[in-house]
Protein backbone atom coordinates (compact mmCIF):
# COMPACT_ATOMS: atom_id res chain seq x y z
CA UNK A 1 -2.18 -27.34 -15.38
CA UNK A 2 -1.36 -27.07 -11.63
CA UNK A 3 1.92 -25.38 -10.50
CA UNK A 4 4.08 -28.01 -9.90
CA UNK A 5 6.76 -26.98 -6.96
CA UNK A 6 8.55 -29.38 -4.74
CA UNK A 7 11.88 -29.34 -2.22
CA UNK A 8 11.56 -26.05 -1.10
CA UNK A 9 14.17 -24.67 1.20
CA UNK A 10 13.81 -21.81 3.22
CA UNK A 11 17.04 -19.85 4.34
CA UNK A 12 17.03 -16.68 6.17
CA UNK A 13 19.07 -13.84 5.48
CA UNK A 14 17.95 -10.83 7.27
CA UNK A 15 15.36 -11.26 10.08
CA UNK A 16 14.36 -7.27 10.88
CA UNK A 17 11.05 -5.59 10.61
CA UNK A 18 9.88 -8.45 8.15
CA UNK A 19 12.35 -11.42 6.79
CA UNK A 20 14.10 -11.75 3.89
CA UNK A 21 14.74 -15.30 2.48
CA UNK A 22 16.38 -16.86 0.14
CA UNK A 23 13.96 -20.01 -0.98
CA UNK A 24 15.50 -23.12 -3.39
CA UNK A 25 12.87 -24.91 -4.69
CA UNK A 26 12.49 -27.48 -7.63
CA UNK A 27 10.48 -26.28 -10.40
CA UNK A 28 8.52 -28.49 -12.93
CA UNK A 29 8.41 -26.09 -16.62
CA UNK A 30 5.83 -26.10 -19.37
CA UNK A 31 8.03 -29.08 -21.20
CA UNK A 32 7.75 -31.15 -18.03
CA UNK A 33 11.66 -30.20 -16.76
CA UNK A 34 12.18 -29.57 -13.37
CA UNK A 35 14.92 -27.06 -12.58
CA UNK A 36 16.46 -26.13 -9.46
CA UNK A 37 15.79 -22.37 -8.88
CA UNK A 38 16.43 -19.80 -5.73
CA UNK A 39 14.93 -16.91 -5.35
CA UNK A 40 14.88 -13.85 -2.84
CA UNK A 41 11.49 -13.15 -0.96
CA UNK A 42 10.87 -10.48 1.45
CA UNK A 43 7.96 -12.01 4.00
CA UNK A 44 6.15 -9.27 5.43
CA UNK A 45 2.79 -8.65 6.71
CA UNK A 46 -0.33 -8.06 4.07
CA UNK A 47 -1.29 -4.28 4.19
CA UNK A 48 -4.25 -2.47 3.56
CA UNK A 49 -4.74 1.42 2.37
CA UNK A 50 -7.61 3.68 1.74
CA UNK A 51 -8.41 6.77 -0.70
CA UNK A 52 -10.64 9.33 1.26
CA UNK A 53 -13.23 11.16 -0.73
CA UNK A 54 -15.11 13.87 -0.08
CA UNK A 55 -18.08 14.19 -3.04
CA UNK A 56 -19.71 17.36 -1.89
CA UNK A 57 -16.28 19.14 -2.05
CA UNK A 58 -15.03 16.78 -4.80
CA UNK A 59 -11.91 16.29 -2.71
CA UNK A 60 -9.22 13.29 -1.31
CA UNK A 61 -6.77 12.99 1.55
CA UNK A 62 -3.42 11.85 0.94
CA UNK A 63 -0.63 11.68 2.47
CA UNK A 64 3.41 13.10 2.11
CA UNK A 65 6.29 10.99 3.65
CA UNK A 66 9.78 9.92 3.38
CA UNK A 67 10.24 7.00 1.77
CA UNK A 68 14.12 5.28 2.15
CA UNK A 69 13.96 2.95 -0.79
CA UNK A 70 12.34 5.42 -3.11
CA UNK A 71 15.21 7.91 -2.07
CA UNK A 72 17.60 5.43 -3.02
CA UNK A 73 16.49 4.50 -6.26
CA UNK A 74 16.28 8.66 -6.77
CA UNK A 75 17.15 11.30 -4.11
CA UNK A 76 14.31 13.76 -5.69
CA UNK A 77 11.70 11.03 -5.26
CA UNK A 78 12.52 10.48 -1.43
CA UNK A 79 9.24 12.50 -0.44
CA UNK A 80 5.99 10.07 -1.41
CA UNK A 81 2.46 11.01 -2.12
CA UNK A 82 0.44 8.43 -1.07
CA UNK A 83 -2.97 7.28 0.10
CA UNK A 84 -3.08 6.57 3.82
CA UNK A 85 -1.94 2.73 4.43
CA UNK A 86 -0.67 0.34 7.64
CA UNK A 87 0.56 -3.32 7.51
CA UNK A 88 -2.38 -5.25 9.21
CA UNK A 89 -1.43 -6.16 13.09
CA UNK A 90 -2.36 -9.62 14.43
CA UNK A 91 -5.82 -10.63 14.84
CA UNK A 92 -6.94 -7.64 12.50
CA UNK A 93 -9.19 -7.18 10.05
CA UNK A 94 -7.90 -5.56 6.61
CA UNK A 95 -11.13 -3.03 7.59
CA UNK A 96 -9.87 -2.71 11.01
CA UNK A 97 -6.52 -2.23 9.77
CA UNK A 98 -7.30 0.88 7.30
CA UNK A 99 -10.05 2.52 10.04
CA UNK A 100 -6.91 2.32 12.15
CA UNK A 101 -4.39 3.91 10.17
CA UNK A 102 -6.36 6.39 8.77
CA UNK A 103 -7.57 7.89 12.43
CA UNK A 104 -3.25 7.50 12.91
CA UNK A 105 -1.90 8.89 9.42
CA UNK A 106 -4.51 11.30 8.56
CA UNK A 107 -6.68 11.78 11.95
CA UNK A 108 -9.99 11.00 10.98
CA UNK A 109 -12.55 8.83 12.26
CA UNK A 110 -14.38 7.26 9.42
CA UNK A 111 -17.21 4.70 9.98
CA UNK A 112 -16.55 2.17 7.06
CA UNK A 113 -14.85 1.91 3.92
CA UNK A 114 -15.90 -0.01 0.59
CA UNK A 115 -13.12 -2.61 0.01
CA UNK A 116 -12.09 -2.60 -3.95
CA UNK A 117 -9.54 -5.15 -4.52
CA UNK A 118 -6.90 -6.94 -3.14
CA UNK A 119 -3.14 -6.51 -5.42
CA UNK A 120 0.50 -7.86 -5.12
CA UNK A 121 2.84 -5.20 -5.32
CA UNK A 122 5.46 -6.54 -6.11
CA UNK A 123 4.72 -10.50 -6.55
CA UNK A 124 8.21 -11.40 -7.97
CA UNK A 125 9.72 -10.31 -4.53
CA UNK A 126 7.47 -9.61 -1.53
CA UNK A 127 4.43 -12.02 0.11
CA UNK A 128 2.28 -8.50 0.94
CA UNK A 129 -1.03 -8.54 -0.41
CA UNK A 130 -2.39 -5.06 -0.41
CA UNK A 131 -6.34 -4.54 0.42
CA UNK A 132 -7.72 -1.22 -1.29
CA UNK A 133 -10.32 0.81 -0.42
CA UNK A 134 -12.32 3.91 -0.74
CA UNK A 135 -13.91 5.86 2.07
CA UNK A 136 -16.20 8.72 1.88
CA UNK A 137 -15.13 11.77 4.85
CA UNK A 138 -16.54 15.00 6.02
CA UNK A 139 -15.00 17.45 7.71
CA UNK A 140 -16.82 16.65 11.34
CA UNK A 141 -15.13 13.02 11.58
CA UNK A 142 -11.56 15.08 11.80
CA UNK A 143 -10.29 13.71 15.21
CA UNK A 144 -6.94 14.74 15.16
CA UNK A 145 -4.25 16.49 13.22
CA UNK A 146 -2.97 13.24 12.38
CA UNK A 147 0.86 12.80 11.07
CA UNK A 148 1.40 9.02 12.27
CA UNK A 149 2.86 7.33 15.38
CA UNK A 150 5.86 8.80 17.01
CA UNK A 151 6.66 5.31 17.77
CA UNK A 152 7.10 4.13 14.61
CA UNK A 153 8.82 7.25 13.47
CA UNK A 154 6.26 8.33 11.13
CA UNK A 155 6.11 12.11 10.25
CA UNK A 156 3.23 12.24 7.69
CA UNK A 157 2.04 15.71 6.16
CA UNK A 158 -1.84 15.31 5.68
CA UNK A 159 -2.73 16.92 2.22
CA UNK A 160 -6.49 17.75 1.37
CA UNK A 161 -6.31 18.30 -2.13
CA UNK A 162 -9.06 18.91 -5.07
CA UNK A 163 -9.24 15.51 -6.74
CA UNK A 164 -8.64 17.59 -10.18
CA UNK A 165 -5.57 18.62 -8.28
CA UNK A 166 -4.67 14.70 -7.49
CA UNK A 167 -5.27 13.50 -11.17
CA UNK A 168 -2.79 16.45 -12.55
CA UNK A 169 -0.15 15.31 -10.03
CA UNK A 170 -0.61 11.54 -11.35
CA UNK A 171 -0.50 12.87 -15.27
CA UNK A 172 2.75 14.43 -14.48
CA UNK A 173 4.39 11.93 -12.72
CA UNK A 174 4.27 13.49 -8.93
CA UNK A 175 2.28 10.97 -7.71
CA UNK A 176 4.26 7.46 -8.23
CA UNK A 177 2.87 4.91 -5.85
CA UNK A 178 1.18 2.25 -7.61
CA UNK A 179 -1.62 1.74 -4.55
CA UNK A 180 -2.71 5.60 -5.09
CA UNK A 181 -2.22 5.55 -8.69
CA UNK A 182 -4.40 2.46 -9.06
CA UNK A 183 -6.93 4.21 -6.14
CA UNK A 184 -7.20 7.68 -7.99
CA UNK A 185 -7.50 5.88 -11.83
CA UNK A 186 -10.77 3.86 -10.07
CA UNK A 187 -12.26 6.74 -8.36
CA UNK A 188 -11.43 8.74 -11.65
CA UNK A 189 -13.38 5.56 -13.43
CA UNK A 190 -16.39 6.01 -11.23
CA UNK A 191 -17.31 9.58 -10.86
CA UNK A 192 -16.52 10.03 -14.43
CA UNK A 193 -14.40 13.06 -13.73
């Protein structure tokens, strides 16, 4: 059956680094009702993030940062262990986008990626679809230290870590982000580790 929507009103509430909505819309429901609902929606940008693997030293690159909202939710959980990731600019590839970021974030040059999936994050909420990959690096594409742009107030630690060492931190609950948890659990899946 196809999703029946209709008189959808768009009213904006906060207009910063992405907008925040409030939409009405009439809903039609499995026993044919329509209903007048509103919801909140935060419109931002899609996003893309990669997991870089090294299989002759059976390591990954991630990345440390503050993270506001986490923070909120939990002071102790302010500091986030992530894969490397960017919001996609104008005109850009998700490819482009993660080649970008991870020269930026982690400061190596990688010459491709192998795009995994594409995932909402948070579909009840926010328009961002996230594009996953996996890269394979070596220690001659390093470029520079990395850490992010001072522009956009980034201060990311770069952390090389065994991937043993990057499973333990997800089976005890370090590691929280849902993009690097899902990452880590496919790479996991495929080198049978």
């Amino acid at each position: 059956m196809p999703i029946q929507v209709k008189d959808i009103d768009k009213h904006i509430l906060s207009n910063g680094w992405a907008t925040l909505h409030r939409i009405d819309f009439s809903f039609q429901f499995k026993n044919k009702e329509w209903k007048r609902v509103s919801r909140e929606v935060y419109n931002r940008k899609d996003a893309a993030c990669v997991l870089l693997y090294n299989p002759e030293r059976n390591c990954v690159i991630l990345t440390k940062q503050f993270r506001m909202p986490a923070y909120l939710n939990t002071k102790e959980e302010g500091m986030s262990i992530e894969v490397c990731a960017g919001l996609i600019d104008e005109g850009e590839s998700p490819l482009e986008a993660v080649l970008r970021e991870t020269e930026e974030e982690v400061g190596y040059r990688v010459p491709k990626a192998k795009k995994i999936m594409e995932i909402y994050m948070s579909p009840g909420a926010i328009t961002e679809k996230t594009h996953l990959f996996i890269a394979e690096y070596t220690p001659d594409m390093k470029v520079n230290a990395g850490g992010g742009l001072e522009s956009e107030n980034e201060e990311i630690e770069v952390l090389e870590l065994p991937l043993d060492d990057a499973l333990q931190l997800l089976q005890t609950n370090v590691i929280k982000d849902a993009k690097t948890v899902i990452l880590l659990q496919y790479l996991k899946s495929q080198s049978a580790v």
